[in-house]
C-alpha atoms as a PDB file:
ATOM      1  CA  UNK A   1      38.701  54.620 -36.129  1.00  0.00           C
ATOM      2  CA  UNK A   2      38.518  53.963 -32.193  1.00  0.00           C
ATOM      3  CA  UNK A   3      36.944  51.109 -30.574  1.00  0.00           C
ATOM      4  CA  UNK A   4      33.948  53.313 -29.726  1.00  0.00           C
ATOM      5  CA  UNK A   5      33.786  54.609 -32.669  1.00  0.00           C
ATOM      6  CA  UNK A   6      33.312  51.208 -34.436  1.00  0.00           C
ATOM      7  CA  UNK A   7      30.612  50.197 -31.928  1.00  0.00           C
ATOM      8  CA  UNK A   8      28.471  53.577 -32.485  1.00  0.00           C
ATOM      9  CA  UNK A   9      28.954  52.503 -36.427  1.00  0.00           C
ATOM     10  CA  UNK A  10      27.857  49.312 -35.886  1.00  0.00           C
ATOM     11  CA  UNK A  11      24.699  50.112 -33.652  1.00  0.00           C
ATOM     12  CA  UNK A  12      24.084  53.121 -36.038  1.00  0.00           C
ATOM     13  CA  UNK A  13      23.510  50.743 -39.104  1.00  0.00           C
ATOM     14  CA  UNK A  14      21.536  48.252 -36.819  1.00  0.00           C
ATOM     15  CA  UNK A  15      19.236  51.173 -36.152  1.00  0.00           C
ATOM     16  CA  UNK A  16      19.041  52.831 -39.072  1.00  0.00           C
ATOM     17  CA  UNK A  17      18.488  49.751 -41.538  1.00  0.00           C
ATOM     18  CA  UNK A  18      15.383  49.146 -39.529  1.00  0.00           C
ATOM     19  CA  UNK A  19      14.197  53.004 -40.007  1.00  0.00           C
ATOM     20  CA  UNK A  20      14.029  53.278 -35.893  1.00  0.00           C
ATOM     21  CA  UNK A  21      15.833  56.755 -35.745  1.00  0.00           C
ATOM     22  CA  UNK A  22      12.196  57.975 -35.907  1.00  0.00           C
ATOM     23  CA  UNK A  23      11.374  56.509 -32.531  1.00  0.00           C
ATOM     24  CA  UNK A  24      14.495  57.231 -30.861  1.00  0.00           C
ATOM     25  CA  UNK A  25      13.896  61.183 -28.910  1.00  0.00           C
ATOM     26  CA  UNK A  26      16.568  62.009 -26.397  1.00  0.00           C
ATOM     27  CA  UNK A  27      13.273  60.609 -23.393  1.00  0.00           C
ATOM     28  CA  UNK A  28      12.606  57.214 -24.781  1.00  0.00           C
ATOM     29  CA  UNK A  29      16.573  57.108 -25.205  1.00  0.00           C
ATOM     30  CA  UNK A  30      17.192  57.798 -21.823  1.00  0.00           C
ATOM     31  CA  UNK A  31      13.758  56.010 -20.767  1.00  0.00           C
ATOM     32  CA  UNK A  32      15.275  52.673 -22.328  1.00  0.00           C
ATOM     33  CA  UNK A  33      18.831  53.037 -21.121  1.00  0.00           C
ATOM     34  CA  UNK A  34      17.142  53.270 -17.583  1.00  0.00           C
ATOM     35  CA  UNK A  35      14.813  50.216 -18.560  1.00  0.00           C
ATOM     36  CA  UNK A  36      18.091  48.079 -19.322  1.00  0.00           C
ATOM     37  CA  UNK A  37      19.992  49.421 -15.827  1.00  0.00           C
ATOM     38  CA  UNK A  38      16.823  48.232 -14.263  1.00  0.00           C
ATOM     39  CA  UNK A  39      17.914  44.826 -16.101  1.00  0.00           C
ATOM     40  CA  UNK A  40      21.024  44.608 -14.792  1.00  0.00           C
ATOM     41  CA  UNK A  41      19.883  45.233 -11.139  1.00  0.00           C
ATOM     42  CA  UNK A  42      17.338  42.501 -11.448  1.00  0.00           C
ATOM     43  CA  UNK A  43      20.048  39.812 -11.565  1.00  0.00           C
ATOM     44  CA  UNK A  44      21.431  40.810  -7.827  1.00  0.00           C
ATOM     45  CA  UNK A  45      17.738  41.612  -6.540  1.00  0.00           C
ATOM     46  CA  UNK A  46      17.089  39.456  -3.159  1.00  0.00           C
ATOM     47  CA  UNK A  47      20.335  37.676  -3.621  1.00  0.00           C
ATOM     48  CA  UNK A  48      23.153  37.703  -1.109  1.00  0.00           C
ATOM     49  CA  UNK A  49      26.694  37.741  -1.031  1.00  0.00           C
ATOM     50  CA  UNK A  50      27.447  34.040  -1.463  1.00  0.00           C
ATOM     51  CA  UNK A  51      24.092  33.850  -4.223  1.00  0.00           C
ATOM     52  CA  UNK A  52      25.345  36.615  -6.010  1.00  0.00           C
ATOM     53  CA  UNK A  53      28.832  34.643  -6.806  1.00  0.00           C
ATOM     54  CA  UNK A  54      27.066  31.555  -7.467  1.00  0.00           C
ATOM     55  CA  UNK A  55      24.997  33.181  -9.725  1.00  0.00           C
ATOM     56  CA  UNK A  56      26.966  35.155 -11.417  1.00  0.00           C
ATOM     57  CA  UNK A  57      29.064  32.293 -12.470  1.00  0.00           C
ATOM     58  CA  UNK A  58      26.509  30.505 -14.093  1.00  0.00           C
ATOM     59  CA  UNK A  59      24.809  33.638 -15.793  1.00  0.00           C
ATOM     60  CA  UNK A  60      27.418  35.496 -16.666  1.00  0.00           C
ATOM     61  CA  UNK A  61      26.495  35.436 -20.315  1.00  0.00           C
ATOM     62  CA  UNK A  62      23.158  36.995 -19.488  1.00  0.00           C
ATOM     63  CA  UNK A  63      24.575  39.247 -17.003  1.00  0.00           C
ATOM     64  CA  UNK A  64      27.138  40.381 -19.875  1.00  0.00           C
ATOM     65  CA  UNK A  65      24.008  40.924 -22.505  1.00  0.00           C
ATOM     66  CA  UNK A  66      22.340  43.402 -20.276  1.00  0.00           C
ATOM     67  CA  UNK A  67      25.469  45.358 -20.096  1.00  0.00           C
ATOM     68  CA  UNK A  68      25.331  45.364 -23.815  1.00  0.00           C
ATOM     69  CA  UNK A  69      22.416  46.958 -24.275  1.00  0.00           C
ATOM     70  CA  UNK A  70      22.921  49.468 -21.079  1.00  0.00           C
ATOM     71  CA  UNK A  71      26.324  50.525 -23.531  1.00  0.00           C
ATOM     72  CA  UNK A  72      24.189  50.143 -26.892  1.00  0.00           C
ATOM     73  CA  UNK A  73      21.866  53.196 -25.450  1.00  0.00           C
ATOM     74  CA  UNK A  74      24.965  55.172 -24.021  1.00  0.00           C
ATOM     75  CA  UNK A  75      26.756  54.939 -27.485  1.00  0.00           C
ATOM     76  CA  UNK A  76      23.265  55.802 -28.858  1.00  0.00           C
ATOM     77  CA  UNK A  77      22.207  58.828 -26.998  1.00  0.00           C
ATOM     78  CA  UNK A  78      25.967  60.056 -26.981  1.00  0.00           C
ATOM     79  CA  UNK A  79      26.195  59.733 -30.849  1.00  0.00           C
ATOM     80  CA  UNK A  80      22.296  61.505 -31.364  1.00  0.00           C
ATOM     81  CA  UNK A  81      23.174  63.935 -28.912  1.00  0.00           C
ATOM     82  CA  UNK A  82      26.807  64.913 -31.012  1.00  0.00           C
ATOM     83  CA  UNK A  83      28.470  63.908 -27.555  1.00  0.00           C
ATOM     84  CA  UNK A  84      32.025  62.697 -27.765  1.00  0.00           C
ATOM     85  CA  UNK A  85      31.407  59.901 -24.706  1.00  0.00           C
ATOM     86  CA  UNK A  86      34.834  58.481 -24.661  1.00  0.00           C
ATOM     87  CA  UNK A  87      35.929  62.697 -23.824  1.00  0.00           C
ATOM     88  CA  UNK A  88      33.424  62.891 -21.495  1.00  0.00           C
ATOM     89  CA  UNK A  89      34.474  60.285 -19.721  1.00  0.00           C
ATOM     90  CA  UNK A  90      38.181  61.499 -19.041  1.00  0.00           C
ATOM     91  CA  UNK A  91      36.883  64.669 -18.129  1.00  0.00           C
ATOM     92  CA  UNK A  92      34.734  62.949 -15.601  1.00  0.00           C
ATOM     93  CA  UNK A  93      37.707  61.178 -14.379  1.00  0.00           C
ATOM     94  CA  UNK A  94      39.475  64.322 -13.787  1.00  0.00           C
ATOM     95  CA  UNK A  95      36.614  65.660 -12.114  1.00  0.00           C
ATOM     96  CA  UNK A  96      36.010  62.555  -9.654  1.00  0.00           C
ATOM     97  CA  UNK A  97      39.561  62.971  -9.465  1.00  0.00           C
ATOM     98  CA  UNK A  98      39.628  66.147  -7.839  1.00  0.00           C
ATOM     99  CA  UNK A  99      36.452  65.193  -5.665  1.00  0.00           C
ATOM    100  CA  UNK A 100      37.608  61.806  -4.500  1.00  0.00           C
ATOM    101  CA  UNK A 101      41.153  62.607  -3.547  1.00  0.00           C
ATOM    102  CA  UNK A 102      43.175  59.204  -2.725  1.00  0.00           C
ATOM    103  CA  UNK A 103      44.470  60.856   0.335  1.00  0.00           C
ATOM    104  CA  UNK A 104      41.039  61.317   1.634  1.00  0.00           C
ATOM    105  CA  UNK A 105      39.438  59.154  -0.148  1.00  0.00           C
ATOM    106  CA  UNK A 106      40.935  55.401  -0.180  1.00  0.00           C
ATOM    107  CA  UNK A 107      39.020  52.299   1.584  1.00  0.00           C
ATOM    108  CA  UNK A 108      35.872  55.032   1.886  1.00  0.00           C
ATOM    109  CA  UNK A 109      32.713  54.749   0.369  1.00  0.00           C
ATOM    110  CA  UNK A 110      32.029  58.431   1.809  1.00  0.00           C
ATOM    111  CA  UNK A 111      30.161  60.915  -0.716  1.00  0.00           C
ATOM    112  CA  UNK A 112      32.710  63.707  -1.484  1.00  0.00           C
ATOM    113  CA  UNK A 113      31.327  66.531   0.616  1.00  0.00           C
ATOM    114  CA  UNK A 114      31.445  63.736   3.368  1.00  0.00           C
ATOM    115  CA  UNK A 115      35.208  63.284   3.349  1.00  0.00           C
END
């Protein structure tokens, strides 16, 4: 069994031992995976360069629980919706791949059809 596939397991039997499976529709799946995103933007929010280091040293713990729960919804959703995540995201790869050549690509922050 994979790494990911241990984590689904694990967040599977969290959920499921508390009968929330009932609550969890593909919307308020995706509503609460946005809601924890939102989570992790609020630690950078007004902060600058030189604040965002400092702070990120001394809240790295929190910073590193909101991540957590932005993966516990991917693993989630991917597992509900029969989605094999850690094959999705090689395919991606190859896709960005293709998109984002290095050639044309490296040191840019351009958008794709920008390049």
């Amino acid at each position: 069994m994979g790494e990911i596939s241990k984590l689904t397991k694990q967040i599977t039997d969290f959920r499921d031992k508390r009968n929330w499976k009932q609550f969890h529709n593909p919307k308020d799946c995706a509503i609460s995976l946005s809601l924890e995103a939102a989570e992790v933007l609020e630690h950078f929010q007004w902060k600058n360069e030189k604040e965002i280091e400092e702070y990120i040293k001394k809240q790295k713990t929190e910073i590193s629980e909101e991540l957590a729960d932005v993966l516990y919804w991917i693993l989630l959703m991917s597992n509900d919706l029969k989605i094999d995540i850690a094959k999705s995201l090689e395919r991606k790869i190859k896709i960005n791949s293709k998109k984002y050549p290095v050639k044309k690509s490296k040191g840019k922050h351009t958008k794709y059809n920008k390049l």
